[in-house]
C-alpha atoms as a PDB file:
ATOM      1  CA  UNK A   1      40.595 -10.824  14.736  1.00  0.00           C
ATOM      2  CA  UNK A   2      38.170 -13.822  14.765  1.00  0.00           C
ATOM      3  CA  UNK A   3      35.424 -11.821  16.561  1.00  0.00           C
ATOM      4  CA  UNK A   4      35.497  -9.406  14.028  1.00  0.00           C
ATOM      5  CA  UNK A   5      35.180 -12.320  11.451  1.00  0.00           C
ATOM      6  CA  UNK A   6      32.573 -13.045  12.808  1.00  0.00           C
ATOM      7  CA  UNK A   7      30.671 -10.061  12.933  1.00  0.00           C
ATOM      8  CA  UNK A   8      32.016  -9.475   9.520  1.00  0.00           C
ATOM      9  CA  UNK A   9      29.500 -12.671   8.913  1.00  0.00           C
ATOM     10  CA  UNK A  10      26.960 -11.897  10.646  1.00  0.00           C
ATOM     11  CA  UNK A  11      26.740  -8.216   8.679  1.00  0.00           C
ATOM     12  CA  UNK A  12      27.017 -10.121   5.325  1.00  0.00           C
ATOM     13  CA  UNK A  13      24.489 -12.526   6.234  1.00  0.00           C
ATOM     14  CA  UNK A  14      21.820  -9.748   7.263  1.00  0.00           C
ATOM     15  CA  UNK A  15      22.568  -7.875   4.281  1.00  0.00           C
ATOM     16  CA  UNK A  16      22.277 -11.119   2.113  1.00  0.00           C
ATOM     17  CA  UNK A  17      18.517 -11.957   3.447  1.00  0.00           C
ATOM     18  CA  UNK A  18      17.656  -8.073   3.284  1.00  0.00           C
ATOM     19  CA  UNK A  19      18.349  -8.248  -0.637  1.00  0.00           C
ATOM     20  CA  UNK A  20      16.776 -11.188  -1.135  1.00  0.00           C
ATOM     21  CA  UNK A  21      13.505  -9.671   0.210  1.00  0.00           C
ATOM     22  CA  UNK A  22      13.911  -6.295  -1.458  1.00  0.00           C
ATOM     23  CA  UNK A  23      12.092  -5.315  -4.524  1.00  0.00           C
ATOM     24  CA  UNK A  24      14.056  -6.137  -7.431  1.00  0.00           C
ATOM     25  CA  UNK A  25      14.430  -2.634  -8.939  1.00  0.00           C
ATOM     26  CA  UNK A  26      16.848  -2.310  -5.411  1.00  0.00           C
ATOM     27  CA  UNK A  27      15.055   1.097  -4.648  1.00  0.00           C
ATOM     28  CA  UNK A  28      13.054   2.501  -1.645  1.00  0.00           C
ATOM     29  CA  UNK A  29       9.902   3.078  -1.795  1.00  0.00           C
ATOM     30  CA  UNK A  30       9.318   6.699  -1.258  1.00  0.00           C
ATOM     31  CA  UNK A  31       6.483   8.667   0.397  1.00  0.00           C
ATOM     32  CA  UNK A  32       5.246  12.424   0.589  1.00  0.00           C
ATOM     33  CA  UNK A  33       5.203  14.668   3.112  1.00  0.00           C
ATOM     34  CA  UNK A  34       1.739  14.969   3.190  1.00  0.00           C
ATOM     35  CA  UNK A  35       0.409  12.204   5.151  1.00  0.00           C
ATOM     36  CA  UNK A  36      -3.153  12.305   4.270  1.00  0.00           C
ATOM     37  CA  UNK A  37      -3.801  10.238   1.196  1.00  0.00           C
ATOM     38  CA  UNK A  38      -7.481  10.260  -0.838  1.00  0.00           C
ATOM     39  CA  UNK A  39      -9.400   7.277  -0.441  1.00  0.00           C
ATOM     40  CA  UNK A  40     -11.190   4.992  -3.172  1.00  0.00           C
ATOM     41  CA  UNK A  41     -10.518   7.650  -6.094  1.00  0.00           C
ATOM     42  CA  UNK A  42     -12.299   4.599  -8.170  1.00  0.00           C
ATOM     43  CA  UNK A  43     -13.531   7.435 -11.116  1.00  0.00           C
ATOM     44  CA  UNK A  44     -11.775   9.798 -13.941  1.00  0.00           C
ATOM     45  CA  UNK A  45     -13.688  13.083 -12.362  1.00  0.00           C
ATOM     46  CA  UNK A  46     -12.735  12.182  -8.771  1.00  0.00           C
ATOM     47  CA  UNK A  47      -9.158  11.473 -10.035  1.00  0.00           C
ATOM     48  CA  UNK A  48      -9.120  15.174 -11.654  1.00  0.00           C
ATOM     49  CA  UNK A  49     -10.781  16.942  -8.548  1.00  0.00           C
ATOM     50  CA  UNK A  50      -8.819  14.986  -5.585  1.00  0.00           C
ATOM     51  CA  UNK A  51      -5.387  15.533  -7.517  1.00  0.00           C
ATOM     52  CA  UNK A  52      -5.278  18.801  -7.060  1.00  0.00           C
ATOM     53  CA  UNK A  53      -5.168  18.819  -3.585  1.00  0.00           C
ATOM     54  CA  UNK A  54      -3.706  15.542  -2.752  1.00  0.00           C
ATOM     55  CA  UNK A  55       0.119  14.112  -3.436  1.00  0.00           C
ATOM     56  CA  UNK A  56      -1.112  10.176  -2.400  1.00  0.00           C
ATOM     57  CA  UNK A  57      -4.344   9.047  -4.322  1.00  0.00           C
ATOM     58  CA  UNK A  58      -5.676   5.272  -3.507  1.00  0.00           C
ATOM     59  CA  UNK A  59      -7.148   3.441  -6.098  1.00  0.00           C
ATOM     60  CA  UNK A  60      -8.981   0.055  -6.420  1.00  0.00           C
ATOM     61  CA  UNK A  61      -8.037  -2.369  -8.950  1.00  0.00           C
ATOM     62  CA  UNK A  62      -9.510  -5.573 -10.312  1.00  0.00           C
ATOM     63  CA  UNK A  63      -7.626  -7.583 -12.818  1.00  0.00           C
ATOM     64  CA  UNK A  64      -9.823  -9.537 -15.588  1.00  0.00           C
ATOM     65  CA  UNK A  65      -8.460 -13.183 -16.883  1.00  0.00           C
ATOM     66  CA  UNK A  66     -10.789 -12.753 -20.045  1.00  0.00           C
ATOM     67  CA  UNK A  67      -9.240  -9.330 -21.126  1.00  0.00           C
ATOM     68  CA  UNK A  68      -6.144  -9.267 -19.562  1.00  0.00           C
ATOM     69  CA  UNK A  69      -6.542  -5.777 -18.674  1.00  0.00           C
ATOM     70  CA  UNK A  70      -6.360  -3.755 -14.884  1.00  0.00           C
ATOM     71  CA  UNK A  71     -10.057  -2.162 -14.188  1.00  0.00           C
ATOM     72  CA  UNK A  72     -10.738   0.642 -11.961  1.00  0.00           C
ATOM     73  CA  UNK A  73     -13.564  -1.031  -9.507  1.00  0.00           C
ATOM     74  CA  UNK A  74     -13.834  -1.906  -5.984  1.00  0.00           C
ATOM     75  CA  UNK A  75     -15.860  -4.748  -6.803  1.00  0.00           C
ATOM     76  CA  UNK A  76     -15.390  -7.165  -9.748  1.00  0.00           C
ATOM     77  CA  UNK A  77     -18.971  -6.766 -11.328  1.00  0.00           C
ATOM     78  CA  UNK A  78     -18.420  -3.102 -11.995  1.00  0.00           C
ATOM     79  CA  UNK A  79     -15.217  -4.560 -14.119  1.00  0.00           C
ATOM     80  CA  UNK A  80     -18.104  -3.823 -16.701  1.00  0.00           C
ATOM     81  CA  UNK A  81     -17.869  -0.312 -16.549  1.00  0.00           C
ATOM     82  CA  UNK A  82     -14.662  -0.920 -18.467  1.00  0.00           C
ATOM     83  CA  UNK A  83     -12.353   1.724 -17.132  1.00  0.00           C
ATOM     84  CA  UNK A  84      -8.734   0.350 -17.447  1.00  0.00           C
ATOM     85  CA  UNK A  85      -6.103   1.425 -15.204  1.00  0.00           C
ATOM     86  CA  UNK A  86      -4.306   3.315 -17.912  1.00  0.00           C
ATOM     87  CA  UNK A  87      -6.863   5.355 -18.830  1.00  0.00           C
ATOM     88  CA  UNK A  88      -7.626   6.589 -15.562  1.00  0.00           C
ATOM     89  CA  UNK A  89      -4.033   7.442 -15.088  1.00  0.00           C
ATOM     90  CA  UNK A  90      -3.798   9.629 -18.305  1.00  0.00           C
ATOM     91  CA  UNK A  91      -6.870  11.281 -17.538  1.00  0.00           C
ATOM     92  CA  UNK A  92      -4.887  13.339 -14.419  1.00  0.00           C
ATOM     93  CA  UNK A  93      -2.875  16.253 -15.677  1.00  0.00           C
ATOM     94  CA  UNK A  94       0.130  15.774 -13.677  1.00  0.00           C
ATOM     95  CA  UNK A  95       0.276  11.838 -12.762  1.00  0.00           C
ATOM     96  CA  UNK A  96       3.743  11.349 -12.801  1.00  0.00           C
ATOM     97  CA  UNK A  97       3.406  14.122  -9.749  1.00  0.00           C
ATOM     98  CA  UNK A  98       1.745  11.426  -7.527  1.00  0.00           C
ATOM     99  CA  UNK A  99       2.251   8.875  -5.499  1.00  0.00           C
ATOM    100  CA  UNK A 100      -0.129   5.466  -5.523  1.00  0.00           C
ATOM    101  CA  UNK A 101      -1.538   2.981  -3.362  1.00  0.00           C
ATOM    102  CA  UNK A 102      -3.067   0.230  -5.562  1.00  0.00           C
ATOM    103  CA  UNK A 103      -5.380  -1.761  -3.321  1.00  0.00           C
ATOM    104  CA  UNK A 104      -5.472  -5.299  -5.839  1.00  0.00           C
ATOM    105  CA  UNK A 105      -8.840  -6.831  -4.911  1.00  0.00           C
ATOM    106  CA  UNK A 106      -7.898 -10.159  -6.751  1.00  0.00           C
ATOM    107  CA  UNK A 107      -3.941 -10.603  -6.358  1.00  0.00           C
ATOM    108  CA  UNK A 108      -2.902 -14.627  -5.756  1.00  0.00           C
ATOM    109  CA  UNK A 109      -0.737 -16.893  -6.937  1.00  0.00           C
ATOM    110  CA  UNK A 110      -2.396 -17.611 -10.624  1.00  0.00           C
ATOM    111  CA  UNK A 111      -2.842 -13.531 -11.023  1.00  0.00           C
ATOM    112  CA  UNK A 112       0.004 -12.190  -9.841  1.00  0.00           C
ATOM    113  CA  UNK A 113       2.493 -12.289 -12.847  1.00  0.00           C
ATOM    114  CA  UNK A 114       0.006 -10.995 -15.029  1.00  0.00           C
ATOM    115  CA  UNK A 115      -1.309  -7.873 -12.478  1.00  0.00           C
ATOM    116  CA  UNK A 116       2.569  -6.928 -12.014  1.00  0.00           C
ATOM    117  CA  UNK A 117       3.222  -6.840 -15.645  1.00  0.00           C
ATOM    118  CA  UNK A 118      -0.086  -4.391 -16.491  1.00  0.00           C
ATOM    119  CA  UNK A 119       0.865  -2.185 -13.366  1.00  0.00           C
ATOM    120  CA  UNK A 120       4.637  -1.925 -13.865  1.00  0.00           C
ATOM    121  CA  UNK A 121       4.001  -0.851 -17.652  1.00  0.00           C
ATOM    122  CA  UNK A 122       1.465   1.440 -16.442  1.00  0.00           C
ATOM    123  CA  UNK A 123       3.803   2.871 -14.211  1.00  0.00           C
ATOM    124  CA  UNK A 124       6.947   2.719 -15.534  1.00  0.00           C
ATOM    125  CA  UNK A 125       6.403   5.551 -18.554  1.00  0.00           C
ATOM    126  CA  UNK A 126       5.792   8.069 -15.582  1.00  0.00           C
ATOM    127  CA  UNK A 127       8.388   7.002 -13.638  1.00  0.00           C
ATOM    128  CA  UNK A 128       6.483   5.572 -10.902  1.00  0.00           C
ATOM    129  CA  UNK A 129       8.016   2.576  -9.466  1.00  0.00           C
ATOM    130  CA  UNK A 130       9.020   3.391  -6.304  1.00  0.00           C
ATOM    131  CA  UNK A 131       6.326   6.023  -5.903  1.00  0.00           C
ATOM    132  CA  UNK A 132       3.597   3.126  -5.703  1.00  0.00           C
ATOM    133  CA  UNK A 133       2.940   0.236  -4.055  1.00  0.00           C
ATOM    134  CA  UNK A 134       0.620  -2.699  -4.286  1.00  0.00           C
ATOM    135  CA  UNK A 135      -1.627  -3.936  -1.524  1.00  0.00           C
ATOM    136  CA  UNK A 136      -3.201  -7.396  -0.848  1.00  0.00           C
ATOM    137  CA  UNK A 137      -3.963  -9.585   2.077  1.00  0.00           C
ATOM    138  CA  UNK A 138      -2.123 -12.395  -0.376  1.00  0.00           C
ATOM    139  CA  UNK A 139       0.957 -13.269   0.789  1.00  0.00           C
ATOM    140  CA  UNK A 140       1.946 -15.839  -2.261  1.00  0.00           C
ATOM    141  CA  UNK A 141       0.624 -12.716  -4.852  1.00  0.00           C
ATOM    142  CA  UNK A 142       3.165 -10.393  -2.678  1.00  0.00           C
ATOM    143  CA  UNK A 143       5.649 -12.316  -2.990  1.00  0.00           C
ATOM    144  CA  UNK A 144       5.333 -13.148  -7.074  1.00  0.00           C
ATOM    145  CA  UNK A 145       4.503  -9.310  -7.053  1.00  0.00           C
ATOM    146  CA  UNK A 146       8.251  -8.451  -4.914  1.00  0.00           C
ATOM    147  CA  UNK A 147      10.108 -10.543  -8.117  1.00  0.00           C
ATOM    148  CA  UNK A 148       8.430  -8.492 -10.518  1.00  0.00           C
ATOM    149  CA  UNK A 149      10.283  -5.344  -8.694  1.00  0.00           C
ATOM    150  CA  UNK A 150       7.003  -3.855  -7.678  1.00  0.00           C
ATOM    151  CA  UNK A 151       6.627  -2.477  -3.895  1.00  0.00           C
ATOM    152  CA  UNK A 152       4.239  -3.666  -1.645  1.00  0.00           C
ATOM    153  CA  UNK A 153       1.900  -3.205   1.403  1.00  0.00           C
ATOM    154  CA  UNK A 154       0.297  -6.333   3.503  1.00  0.00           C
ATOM    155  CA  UNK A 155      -2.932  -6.351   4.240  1.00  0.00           C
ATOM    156  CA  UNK A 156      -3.589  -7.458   8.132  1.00  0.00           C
ATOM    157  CA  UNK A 157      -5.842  -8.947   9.723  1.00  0.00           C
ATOM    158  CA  UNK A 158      -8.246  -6.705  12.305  1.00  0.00           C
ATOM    159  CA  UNK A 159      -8.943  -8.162  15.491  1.00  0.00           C
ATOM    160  CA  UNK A 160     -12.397  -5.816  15.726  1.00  0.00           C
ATOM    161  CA  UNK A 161     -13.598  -8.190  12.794  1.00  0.00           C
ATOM    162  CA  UNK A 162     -11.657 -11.078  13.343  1.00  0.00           C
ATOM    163  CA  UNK A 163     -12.134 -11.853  16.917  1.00  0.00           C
ATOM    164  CA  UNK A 164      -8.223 -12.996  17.087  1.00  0.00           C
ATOM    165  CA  UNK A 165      -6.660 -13.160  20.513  1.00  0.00           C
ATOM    166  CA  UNK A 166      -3.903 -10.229  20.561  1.00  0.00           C
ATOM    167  CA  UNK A 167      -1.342 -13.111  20.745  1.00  0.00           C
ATOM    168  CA  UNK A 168      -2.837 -15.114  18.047  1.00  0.00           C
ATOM    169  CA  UNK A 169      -2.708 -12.024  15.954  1.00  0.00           C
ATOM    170  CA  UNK A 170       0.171 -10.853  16.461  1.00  0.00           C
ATOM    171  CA  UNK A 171       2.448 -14.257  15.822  1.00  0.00           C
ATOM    172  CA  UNK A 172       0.239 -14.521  12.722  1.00  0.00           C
ATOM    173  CA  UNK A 173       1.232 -10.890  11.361  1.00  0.00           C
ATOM    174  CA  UNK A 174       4.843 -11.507  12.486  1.00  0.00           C
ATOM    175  CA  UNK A 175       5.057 -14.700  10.643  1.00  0.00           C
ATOM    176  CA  UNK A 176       3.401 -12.817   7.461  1.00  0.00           C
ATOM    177  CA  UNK A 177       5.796 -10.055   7.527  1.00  0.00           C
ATOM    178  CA  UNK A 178       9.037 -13.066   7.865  1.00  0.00           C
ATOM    179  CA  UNK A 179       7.834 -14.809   4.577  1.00  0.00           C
ATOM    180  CA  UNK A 180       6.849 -11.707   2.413  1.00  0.00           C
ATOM    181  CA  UNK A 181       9.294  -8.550   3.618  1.00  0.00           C
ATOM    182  CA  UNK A 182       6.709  -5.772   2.907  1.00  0.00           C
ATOM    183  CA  UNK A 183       7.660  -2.185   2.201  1.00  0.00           C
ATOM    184  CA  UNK A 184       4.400  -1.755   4.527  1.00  0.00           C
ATOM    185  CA  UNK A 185       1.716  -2.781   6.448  1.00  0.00           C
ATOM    186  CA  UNK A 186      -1.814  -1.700   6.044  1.00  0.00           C
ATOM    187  CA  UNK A 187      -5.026  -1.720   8.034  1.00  0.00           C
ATOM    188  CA  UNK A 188      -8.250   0.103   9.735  1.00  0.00           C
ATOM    189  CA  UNK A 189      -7.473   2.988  11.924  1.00  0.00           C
ATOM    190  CA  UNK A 190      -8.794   0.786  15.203  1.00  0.00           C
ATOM    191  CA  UNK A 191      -5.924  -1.070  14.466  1.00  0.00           C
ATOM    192  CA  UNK A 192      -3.293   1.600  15.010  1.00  0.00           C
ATOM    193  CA  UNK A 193      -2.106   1.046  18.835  1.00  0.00           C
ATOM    194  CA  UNK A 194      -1.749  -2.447  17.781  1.00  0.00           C
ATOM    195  CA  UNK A 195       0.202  -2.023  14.895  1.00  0.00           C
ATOM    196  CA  UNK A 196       2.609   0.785  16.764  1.00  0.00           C
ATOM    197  CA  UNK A 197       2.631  -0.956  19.663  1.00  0.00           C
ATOM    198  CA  UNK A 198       4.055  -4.428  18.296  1.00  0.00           C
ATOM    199  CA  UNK A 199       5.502  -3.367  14.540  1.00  0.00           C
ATOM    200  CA  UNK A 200       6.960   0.399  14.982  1.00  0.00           C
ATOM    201  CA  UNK A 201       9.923  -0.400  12.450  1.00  0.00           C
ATOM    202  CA  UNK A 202       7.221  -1.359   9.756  1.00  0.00           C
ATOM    203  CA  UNK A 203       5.962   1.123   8.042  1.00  0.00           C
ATOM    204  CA  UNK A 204       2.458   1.681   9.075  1.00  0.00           C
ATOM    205  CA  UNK A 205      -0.348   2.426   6.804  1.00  0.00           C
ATOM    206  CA  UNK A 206      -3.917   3.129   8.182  1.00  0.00           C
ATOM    207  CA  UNK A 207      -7.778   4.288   6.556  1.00  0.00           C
ATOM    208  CA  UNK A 208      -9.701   6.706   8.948  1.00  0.00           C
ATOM    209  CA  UNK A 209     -13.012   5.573   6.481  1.00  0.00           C
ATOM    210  CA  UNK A 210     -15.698   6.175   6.197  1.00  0.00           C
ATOM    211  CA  UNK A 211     -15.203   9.251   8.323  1.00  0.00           C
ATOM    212  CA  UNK A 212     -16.858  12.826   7.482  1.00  0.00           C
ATOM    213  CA  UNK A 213     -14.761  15.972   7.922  1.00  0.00           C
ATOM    214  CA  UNK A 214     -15.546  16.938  11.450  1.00  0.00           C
ATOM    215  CA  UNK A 215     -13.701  18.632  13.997  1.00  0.00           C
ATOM    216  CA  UNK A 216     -13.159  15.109  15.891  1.00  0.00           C
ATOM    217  CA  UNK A 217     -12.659  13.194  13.035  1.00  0.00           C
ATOM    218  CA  UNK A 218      -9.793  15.984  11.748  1.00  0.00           C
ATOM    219  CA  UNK A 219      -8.025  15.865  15.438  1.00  0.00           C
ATOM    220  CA  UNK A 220      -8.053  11.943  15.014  1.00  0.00           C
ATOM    221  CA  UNK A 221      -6.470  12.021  11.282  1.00  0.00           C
ATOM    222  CA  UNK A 222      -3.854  14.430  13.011  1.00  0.00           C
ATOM    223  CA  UNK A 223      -3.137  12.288  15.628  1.00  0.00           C
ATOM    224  CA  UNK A 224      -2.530   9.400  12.915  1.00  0.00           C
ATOM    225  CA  UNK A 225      -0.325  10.823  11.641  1.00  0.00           C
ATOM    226  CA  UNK A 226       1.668  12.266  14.043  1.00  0.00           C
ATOM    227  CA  UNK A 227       3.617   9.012  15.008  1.00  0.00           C
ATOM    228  CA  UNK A 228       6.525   8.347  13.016  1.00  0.00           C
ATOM    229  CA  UNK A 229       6.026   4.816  12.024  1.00  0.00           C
ATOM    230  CA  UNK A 230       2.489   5.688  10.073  1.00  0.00           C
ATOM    231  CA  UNK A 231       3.338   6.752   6.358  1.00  0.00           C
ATOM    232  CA  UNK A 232      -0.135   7.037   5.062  1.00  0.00           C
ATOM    233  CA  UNK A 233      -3.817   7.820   6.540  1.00  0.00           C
ATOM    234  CA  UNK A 234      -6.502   7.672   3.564  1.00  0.00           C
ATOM    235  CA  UNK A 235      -9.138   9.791   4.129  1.00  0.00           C
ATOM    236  CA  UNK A 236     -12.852  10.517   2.211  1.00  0.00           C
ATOM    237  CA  UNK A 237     -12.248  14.074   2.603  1.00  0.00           C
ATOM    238  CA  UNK A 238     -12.343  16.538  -0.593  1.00  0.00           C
ATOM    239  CA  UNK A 239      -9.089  18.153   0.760  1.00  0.00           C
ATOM    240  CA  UNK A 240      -5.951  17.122   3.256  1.00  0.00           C
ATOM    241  CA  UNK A 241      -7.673  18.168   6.641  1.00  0.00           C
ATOM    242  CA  UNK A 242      -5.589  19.668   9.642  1.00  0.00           C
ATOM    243  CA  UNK A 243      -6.674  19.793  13.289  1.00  0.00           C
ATOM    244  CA  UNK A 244      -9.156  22.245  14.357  1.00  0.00           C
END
């Protein structure tokens, strides 16, 4: 009787520290079959061309202080081409029919409240929440983003630019994942026996950029995502490619 009290604990306690770093609408975040995603759809015609052939479009995001608005930019001077985030959703025909990976270029602590407000009522009218996720190498922005009920990927470091030790990399990523509990984790295709080899219970999100469609670049996307653990491979091709 007492060793099942105590495993009786144990459960409760595991269950307690898995709520308290899950997303606060208390759903999963969901994913499509189709495990090629497009890549940098940072335009309205791009968004109107790659959605009919893709279910998971990426798109980047820069959030502006002075307007308190979401731009659709990669980098924050072309926050002057003024296309919000809204806009470029209602522009698709079916956008409630997709699913999103919002790469945040400037999530932190000061920004984060603000970004997660814009993006969950952006989202929310298309029922989108747990079809979407924000990314960021922030883990303080991830974390203010989590309270806000919004899903998230962490952006790791890559050893190929980092010159980190496998060791050194790998207790850093670990201790990462501990403080922010993820829905994912995120990086450059190089990384991907790394990331399977030490985190196969995360789910694994990778770019194949820039990479044309070629008959060894379309084996390699295949590969991808044929292990079980990787969710999403974005990809600059005009369609989902399949091995030759």
């Amino acid at each position: 009787m007492r060793k099942a009290c105590v495993i009786l604990s144990i459960a409760l306690v595991m269950c307690v520290f898995h709520c308290c770093h899950s997303n606060n609408n208390g759903d999963q975040l969901l994913f499509p079959t189709e495990k090629q995603w497009a890549h940098r759809v940072d335009d309205i015609p791009m968004a109107i061309e790659r959605e009919k052939y893709f279910e998971g479009i990426e798109v980047d995001l820069v959030y502006s202080p002075q307007s308190n608005k979401l731009f659709v930019c990669h980098n924050e001077e072309d926050t002057t081409k003024r296309l919000a985030f809204d806009r470029w959703m209602e522009a698709m025909a079916h956008p409630e029919k997709h699913y999103y990976w919002l790469d945040v270029k400037n999530l932190n602590y000061f920004t984060a409240d603000s970004i997660s407000v814009l993006i969950r009522r952006t989202l929310e009218p298309y029922g989108l929440l747990n079809k979407a996720f924000i990314e960021s190498f922030d883990t303080d922005g991830i974390v203010k983003a989590k309270d806000h009920g919004l899903h998230t990927s962490l952006w790791v470091d890559n050893f190929h630019w980092s010159h980190l030790d496998t060791l050194t990399w790998y207790n850093k990523v670990k201790g990462q994942i501990e403080k922010v509990q993820p829905d994912c984790i995120s990086c450059e295709y190089r990384m991907f026996g790394a990331l399977t080899t030490f985190f196969p219970e995360q789910n694994i999100l990778l770019w194949h950029t820039p990479a044309e469609l070629t008959p060894e670049n379309a084996e390699l996307t295949y590969q991808f995502t044929q292990h079980p653990s990787v969710k999403v491979v974005l990809v600059d091709y005009e369609k989902p490619s399949r091995s030759y």
